[in-house]
PDB file of N, CA and C in Angstrom:
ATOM      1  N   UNK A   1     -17.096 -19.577  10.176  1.00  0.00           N
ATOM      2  CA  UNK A   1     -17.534 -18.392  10.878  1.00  0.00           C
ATOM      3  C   UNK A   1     -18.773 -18.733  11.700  1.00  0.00           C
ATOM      4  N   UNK A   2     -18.702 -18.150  12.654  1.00  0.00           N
ATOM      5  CA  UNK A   2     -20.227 -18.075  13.323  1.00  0.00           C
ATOM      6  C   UNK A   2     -21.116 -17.443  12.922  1.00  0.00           C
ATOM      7  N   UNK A   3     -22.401 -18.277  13.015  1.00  0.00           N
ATOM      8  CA  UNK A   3     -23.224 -17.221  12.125  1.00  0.00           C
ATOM      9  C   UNK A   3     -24.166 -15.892  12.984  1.00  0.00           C
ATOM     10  N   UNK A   4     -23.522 -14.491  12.657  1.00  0.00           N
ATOM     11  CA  UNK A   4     -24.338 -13.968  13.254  1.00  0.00           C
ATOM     12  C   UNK A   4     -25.411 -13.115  12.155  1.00  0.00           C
ATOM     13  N   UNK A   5     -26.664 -13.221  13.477  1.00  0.00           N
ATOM     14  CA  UNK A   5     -27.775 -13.493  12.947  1.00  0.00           C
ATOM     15  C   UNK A   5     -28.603 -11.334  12.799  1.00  0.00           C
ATOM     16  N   UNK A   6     -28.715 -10.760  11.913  1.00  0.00           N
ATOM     17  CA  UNK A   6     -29.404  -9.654  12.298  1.00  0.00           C
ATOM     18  C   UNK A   6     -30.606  -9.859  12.080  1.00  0.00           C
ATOM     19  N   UNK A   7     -31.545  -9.577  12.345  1.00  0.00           N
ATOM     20  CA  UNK A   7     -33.051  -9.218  12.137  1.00  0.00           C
ATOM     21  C   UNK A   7     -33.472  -7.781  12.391  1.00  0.00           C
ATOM     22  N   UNK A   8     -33.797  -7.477  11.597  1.00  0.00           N
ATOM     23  CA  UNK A   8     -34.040  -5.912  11.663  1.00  0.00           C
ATOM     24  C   UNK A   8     -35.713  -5.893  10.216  1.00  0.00           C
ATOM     25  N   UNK A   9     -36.224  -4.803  10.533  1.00  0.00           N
ATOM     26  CA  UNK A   9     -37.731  -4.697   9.476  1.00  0.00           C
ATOM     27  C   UNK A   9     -37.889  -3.709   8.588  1.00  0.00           C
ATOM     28  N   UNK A  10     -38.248  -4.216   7.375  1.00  0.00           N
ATOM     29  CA  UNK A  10     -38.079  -3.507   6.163  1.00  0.00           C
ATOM     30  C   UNK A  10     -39.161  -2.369   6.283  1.00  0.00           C
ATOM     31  N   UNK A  11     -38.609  -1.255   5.973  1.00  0.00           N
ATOM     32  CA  UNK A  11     -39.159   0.117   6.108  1.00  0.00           C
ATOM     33  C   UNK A  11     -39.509   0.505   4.519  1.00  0.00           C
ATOM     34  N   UNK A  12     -40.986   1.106   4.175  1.00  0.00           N
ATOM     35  CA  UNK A  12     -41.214   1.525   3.088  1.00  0.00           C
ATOM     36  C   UNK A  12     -40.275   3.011   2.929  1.00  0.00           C
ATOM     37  N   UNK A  13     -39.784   3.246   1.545  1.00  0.00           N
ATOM     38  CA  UNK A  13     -39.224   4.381   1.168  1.00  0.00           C
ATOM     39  C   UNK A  13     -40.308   4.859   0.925  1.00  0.00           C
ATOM     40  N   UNK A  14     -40.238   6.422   1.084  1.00  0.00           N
ATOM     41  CA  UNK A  14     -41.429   7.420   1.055  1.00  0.00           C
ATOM     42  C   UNK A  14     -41.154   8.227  -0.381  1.00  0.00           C
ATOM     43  N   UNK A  15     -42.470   8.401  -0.978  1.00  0.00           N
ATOM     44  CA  UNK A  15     -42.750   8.994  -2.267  1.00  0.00           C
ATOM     45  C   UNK A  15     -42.730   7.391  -3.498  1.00  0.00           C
ATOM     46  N   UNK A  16     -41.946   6.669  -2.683  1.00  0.00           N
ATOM     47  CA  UNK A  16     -41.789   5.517  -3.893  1.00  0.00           C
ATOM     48  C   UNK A  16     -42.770   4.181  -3.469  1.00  0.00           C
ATOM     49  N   UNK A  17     -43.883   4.133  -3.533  1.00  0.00           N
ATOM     50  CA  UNK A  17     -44.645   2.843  -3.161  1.00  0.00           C
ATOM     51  C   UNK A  17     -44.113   1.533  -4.164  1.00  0.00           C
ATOM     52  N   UNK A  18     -44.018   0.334  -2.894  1.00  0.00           N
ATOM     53  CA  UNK A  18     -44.042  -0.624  -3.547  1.00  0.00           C
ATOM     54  C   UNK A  18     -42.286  -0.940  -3.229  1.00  0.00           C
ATOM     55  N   UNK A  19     -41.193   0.053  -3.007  1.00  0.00           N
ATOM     56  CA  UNK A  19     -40.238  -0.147  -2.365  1.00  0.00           C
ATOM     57  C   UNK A  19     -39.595  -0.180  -0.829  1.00  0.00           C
ATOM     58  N   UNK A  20     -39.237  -1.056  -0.825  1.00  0.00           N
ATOM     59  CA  UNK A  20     -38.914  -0.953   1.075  1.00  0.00           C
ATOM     60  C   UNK A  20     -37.056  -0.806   0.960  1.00  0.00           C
ATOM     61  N   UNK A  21     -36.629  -0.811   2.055  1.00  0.00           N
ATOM     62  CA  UNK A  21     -35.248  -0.541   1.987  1.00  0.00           C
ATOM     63  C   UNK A  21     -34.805  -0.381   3.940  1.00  0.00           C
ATOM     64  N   UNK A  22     -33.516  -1.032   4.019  1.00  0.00           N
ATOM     65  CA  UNK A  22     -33.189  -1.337   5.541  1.00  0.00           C
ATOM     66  C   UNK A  22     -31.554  -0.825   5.111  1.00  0.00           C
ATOM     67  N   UNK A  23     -30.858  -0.401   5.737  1.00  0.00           N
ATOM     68  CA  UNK A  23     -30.043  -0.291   5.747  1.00  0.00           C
ATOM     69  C   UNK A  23     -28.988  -0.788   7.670  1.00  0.00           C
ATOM     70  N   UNK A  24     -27.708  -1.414   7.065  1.00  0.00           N
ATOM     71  CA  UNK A  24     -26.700  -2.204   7.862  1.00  0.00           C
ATOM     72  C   UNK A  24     -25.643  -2.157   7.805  1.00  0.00           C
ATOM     73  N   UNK A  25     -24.701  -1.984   8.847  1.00  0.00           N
ATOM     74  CA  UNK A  25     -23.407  -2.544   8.322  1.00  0.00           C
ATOM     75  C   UNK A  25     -22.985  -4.000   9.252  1.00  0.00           C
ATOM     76  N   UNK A  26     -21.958  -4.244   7.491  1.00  0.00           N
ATOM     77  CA  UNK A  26     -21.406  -6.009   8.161  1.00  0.00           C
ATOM     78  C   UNK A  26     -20.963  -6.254   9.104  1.00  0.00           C
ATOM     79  N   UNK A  27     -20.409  -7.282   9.605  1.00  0.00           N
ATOM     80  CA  UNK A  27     -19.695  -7.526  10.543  1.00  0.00           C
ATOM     81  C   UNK A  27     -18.331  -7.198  10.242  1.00  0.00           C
ATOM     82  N   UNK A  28     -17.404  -6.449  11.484  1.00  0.00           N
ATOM     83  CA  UNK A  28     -16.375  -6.132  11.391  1.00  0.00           C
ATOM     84  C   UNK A  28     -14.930  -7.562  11.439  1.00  0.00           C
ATOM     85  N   UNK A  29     -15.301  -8.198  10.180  1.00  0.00           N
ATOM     86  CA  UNK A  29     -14.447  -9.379  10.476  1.00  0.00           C
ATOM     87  C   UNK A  29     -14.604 -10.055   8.672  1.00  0.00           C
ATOM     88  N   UNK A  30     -13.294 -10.542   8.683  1.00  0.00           N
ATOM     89  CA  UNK A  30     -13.090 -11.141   7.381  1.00  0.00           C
ATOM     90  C   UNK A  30     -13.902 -12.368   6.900  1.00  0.00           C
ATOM     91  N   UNK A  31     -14.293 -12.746   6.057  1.00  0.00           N
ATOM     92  CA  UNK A  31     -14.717 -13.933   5.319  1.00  0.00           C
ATOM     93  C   UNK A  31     -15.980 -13.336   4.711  1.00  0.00           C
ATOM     94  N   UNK A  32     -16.547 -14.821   4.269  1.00  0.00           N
ATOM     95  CA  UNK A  32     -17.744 -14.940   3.285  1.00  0.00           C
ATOM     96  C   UNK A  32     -19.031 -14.367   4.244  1.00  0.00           C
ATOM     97  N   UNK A  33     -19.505 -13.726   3.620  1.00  0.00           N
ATOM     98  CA  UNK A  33     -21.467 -14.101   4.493  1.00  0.00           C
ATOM     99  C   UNK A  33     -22.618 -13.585   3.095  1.00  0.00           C
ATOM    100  N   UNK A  34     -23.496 -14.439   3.910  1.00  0.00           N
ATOM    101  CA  UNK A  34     -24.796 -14.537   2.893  1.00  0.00           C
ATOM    102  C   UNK A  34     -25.831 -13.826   3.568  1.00  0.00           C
ATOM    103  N   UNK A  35     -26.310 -12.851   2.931  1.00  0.00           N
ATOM    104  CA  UNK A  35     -27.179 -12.195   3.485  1.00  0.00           C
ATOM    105  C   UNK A  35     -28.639 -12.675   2.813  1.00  0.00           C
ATOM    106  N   UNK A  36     -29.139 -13.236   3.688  1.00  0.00           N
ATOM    107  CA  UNK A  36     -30.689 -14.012   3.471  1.00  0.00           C
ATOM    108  C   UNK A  36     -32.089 -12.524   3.782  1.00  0.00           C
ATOM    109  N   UNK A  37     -33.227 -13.039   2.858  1.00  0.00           N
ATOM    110  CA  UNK A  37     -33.970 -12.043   2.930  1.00  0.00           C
ATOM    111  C   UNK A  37     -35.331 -13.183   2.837  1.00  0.00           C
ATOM    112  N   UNK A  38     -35.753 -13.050   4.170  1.00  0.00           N
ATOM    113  CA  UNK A  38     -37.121 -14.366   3.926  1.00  0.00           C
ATOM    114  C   UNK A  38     -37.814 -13.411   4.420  1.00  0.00           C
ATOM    115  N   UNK A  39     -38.853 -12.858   4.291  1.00  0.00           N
ATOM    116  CA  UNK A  39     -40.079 -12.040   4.280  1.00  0.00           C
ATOM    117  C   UNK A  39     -41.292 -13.055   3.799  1.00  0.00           C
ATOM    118  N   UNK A  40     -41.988 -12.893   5.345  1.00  0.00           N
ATOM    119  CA  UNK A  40     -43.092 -13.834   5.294  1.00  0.00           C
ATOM    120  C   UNK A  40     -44.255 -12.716   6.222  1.00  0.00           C
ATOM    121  N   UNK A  41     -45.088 -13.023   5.341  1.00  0.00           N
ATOM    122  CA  UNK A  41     -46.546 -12.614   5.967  1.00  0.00           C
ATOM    123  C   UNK A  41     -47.953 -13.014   5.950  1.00  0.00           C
ATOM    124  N   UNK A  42     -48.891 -13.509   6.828  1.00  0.00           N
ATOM    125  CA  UNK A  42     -49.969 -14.575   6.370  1.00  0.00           C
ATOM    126  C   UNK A  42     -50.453 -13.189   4.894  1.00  0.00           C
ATOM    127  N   UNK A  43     -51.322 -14.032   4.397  1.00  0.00           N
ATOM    128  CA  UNK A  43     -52.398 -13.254   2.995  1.00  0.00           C
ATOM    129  C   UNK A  43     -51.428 -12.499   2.151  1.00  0.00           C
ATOM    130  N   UNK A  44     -49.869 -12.402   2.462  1.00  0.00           N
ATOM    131  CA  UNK A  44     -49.358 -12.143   1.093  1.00  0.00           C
ATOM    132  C   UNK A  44     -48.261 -12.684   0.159  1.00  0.00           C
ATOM    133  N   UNK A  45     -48.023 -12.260  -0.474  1.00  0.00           N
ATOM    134  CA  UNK A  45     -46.466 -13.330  -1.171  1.00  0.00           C
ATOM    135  C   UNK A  45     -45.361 -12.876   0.025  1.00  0.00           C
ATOM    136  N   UNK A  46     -44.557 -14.282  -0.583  1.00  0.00           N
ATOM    137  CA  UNK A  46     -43.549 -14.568   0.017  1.00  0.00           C
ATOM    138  C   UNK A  46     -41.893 -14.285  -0.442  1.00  0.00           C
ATOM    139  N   UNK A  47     -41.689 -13.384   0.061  1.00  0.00           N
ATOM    140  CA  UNK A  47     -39.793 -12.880  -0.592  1.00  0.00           C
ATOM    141  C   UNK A  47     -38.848 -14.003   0.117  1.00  0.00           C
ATOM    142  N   UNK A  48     -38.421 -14.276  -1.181  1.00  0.00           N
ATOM    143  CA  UNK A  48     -37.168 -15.171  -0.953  1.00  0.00           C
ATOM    144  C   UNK A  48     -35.485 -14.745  -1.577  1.00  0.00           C
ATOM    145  N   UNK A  49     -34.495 -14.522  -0.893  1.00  0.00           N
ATOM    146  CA  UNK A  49     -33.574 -14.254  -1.909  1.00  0.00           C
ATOM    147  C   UNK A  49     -32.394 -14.305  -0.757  1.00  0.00           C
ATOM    148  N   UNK A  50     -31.091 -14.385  -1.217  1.00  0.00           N
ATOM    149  CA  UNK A  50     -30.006 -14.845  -0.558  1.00  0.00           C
ATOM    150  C   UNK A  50     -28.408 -14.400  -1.675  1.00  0.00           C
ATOM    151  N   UNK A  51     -27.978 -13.537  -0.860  1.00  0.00           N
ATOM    152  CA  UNK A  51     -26.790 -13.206  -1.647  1.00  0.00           C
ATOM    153  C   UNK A  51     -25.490 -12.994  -0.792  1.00  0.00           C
ATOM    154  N   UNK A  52     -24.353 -13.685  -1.441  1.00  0.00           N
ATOM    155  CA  UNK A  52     -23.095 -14.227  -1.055  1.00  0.00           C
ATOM    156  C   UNK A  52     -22.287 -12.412  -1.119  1.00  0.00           C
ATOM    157  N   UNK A  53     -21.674 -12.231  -0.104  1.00  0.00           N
ATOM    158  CA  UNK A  53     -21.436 -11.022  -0.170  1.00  0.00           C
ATOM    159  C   UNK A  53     -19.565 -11.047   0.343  1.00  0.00           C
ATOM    160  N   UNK A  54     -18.685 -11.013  -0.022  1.00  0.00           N
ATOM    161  CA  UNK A  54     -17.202 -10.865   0.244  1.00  0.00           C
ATOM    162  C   UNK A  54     -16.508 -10.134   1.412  1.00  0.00           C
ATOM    163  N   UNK A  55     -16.622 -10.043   2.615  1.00  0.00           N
ATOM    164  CA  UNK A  55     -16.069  -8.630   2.822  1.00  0.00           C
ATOM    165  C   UNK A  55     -14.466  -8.750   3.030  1.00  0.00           C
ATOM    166  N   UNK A  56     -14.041  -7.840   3.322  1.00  0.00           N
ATOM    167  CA  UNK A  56     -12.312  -7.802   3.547  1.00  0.00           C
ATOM    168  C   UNK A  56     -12.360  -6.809   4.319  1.00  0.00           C
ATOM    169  N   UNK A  57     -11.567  -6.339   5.592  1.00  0.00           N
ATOM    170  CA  UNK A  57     -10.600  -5.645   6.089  1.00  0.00           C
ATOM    171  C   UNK A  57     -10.336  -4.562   5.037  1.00  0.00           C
ATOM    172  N   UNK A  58      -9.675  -3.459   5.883  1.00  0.00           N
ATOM    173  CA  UNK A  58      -9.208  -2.305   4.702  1.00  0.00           C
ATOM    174  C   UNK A  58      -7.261  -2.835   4.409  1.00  0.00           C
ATOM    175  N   UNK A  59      -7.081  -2.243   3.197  1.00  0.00           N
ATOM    176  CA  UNK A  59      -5.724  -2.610   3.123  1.00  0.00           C
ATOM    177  C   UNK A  59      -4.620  -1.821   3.764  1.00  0.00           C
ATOM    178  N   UNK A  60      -3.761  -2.718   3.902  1.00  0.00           N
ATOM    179  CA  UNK A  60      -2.586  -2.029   4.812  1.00  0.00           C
ATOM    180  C   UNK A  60      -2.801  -0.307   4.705  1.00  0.00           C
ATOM    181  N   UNK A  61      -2.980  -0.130   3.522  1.00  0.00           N
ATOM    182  CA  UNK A  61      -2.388   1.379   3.229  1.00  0.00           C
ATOM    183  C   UNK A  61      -3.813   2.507   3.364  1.00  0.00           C
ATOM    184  N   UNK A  62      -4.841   1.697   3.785  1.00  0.00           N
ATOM    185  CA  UNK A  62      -6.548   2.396   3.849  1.00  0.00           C
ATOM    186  C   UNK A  62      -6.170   3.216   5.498  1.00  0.00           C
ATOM    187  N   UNK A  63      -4.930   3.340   5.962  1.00  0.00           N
ATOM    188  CA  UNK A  63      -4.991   3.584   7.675  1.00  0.00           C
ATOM    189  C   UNK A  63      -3.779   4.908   7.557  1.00  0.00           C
ATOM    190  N   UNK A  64      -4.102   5.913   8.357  1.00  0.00           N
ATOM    191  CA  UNK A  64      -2.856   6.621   8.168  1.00  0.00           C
ATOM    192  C   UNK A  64      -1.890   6.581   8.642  1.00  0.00           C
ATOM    193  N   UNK A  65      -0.797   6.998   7.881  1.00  0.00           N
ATOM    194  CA  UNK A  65       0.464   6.740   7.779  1.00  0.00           C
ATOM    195  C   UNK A  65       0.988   6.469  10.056  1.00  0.00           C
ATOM    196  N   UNK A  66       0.920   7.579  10.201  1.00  0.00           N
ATOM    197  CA  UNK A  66       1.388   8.161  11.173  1.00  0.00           C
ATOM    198  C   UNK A  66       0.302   8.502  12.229  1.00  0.00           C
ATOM    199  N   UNK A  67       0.230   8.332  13.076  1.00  0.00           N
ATOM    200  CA  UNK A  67      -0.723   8.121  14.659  1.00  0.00           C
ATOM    201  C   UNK A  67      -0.594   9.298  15.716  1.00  0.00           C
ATOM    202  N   UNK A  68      -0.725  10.453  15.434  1.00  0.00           N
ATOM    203  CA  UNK A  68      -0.880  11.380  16.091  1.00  0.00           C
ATOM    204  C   UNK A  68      -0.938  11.095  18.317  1.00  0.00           C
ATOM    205  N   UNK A  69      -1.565   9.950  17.993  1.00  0.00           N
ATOM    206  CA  UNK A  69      -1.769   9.560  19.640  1.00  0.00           C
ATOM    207  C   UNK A  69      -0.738   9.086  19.886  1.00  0.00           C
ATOM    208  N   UNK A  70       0.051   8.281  19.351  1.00  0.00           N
ATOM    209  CA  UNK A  70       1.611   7.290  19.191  1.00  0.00           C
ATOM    210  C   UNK A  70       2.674   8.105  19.273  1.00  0.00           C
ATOM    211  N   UNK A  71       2.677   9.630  19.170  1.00  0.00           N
ATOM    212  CA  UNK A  71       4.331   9.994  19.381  1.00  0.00           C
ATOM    213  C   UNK A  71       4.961   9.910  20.500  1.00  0.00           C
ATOM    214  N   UNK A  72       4.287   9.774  21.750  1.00  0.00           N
ATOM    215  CA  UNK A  72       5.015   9.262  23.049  1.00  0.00           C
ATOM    216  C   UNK A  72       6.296   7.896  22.272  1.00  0.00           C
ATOM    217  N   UNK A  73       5.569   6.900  21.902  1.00  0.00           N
ATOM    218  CA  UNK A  73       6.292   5.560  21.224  1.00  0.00           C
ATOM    219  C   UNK A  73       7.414   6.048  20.435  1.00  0.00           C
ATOM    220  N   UNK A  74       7.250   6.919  19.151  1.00  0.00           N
ATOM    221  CA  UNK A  74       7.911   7.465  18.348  1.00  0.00           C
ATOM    222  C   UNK A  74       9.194   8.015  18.801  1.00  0.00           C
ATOM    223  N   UNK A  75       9.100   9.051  19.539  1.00  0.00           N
ATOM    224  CA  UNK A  75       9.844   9.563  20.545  1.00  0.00           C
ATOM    225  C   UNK A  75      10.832   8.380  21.723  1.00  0.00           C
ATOM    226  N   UNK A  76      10.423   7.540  22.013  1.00  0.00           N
ATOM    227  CA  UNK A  76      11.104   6.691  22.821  1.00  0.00           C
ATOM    228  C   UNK A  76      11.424   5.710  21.665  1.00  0.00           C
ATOM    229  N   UNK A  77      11.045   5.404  20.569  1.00  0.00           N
ATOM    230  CA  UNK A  77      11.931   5.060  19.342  1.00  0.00           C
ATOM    231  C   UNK A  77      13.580   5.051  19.373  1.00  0.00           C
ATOM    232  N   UNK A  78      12.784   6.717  18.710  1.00  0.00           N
ATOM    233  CA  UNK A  78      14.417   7.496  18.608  1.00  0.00           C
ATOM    234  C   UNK A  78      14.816   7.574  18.883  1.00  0.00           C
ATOM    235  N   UNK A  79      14.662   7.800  20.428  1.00  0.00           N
ATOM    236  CA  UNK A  79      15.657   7.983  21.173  1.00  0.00           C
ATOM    237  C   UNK A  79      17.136   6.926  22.366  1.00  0.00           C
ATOM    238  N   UNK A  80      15.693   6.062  21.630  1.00  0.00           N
ATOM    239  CA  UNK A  80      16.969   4.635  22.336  1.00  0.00           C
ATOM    240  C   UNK A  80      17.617   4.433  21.114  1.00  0.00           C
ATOM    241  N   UNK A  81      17.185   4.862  19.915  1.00  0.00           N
ATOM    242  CA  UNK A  81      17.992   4.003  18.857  1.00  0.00           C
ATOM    243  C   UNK A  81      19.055   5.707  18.514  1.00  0.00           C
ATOM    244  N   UNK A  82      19.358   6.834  18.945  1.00  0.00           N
ATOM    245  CA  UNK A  82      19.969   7.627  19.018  1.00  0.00           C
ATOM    246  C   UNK A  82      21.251   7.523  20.256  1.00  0.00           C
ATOM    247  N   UNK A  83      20.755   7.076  21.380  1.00  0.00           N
ATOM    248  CA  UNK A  83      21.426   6.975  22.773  1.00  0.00           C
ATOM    249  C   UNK A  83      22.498   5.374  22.764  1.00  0.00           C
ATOM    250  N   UNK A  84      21.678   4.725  21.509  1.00  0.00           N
ATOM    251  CA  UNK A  84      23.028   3.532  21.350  1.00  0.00           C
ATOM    252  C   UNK A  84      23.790   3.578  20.524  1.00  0.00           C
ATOM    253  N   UNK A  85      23.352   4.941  19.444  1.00  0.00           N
ATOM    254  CA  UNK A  85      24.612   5.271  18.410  1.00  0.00           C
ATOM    255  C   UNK A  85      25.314   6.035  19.122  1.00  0.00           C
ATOM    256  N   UNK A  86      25.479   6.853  19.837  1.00  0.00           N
ATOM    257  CA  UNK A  86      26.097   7.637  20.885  1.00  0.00           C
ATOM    258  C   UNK A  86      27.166   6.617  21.548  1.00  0.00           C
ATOM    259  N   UNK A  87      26.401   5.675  22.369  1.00  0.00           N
ATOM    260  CA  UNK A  87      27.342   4.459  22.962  1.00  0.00           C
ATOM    261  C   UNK A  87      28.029   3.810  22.361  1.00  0.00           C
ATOM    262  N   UNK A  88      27.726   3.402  20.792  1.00  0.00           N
ATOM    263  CA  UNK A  88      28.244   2.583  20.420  1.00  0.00           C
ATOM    264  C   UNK A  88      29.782   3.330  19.721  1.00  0.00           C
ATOM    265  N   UNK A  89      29.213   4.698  19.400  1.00  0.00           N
ATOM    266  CA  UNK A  89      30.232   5.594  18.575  1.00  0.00           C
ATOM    267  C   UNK A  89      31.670   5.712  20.172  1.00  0.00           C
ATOM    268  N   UNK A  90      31.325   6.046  21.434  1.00  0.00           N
ATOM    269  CA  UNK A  90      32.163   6.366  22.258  1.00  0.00           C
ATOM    270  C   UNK A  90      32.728   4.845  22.561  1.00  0.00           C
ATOM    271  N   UNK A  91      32.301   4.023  22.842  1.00  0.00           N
ATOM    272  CA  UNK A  91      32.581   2.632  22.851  1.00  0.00           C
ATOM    273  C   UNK A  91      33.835   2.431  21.873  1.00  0.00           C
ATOM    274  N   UNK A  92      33.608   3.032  20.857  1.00  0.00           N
ATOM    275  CA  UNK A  92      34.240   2.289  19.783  1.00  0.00           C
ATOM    276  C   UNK A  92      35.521   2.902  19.587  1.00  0.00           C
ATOM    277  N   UNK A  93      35.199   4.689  19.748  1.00  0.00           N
ATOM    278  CA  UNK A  93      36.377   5.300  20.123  1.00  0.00           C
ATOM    279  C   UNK A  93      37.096   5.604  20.888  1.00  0.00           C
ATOM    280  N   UNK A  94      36.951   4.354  21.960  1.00  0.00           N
ATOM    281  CA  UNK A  94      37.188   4.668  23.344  1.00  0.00           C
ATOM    282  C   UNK A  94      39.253   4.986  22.847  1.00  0.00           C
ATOM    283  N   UNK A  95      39.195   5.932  24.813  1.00  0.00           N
ATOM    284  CA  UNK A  95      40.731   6.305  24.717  1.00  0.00           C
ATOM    285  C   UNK A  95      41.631   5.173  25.135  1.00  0.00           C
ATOM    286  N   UNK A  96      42.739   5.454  24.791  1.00  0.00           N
ATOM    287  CA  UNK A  96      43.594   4.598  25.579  1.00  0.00           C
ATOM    288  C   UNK A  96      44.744   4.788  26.211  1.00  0.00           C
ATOM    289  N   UNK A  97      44.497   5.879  26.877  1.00  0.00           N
ATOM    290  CA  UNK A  97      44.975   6.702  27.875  1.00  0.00           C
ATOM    291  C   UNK A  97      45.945   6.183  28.337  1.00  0.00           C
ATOM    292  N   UNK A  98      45.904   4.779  29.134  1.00  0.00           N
ATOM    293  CA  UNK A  98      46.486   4.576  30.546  1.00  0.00           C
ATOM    294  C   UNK A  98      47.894   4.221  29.602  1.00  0.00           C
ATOM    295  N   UNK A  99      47.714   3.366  28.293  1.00  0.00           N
ATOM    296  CA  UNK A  99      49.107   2.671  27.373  1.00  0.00           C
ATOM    297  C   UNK A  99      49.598   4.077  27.019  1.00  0.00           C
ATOM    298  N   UNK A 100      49.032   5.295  26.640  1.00  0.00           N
ATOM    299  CA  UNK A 100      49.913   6.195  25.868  1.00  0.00           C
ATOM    300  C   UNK A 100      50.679   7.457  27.378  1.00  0.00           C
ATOM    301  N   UNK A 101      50.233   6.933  28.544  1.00  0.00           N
ATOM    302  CA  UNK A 101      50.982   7.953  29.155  1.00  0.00           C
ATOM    303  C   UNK A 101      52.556   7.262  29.943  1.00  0.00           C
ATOM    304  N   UNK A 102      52.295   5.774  29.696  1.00  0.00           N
ATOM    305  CA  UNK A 102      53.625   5.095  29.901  1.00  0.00           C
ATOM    306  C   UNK A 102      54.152   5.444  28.800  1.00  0.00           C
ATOM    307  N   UNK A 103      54.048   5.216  27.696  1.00  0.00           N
ATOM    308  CA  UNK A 103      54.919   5.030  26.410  1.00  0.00           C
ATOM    309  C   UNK A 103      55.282   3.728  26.244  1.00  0.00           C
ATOM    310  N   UNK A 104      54.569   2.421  26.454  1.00  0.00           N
ATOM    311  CA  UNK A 104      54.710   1.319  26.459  1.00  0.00           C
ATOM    312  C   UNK A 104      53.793   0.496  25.488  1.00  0.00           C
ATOM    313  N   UNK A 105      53.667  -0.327  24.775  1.00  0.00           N
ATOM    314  CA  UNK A 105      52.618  -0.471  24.004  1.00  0.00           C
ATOM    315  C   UNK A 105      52.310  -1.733  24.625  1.00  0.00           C
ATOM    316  N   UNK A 106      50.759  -2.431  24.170  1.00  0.00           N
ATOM    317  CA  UNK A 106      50.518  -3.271  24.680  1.00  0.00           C
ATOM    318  C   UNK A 106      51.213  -4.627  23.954  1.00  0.00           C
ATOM    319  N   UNK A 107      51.830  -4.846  22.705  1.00  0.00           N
ATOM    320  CA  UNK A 107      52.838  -6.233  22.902  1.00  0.00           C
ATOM    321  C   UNK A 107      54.375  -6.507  23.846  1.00  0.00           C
ATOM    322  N   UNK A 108      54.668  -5.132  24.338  1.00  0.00           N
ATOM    323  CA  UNK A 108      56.202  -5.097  24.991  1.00  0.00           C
ATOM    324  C   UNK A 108      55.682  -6.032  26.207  1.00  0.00           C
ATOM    325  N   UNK A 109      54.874  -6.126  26.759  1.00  0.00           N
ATOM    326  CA  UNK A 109      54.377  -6.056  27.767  1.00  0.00           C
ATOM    327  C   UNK A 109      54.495  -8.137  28.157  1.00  0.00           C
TER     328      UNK A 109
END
C-alpha cells in the first residue's frame, strides 16, 4: 500500500484535563495500516505508540438489496429477457401454413 500520511492535532477534551482526543476516518481501501502517534514537544515528554489496525470493505450484503436509481437497467432487464421469450415461444411455434394448404407433406416431396 502507499502510505498515506494524515497529520492532524490533538485537541484537549473539555471538563476532562489531561485527555486529548482527534477523531478520523480510514482510508477508503482494503489492507493493513498502522496508525502511528509521535507527539513531540521541546520541555515535555514524548508520546510514542503505533497500532496495527485491519480495515475491510463492507460485505456483500452491508449494501441494499435493490438501487432505487437503477430501475431504468431493471426495466430494460426484463424486458429484453421477456421480448426473447415471446420470440423464442413464436419461433418455436411457428405455422406451417404453406405444407398444410397443399395437403402435401414435406417427405412426398
Amino acid at each position: 500500500m502507499l502510505d498515506p500520511h494524515l497529520r492532524t492535532a490533538l485537541l484537549p477534551v473539555d471538563d476532562q484535563p489531561g485527555l486529548y482526543r482527534v477523531g478520523f476516518r480510514v482510508p477508503d481501501r482494503h489492507g493493513v495500516f498502522k496508525f502511528v502517534l509521535d507527539y513531540r514537544r521541546r520541555g515535555w515528554t514524548t508520546l510514542k505508540t503505533a497500532t496495527t489496525v485491519p480495515v475491510v470493505p463492507p460485505r456483500h450484503d452491508g449494501y441494499p438489496r435493490f438501487l432505487s436509481a437503477a430501475w431504468p437497467y431493471y426495466a430494460g432487464a426484463i424486458s429484453t429477457s421477456v421480448g426473447f421469450l415471446v420470440f423464442a415461444t413464436l419461433w418455436l411455434a411457428g405455422d406451417d401454413g404453406v405444407l398444410r394448404k397443399t395437403g402435401k407433406s414435406a417427405k412426398t416431396e
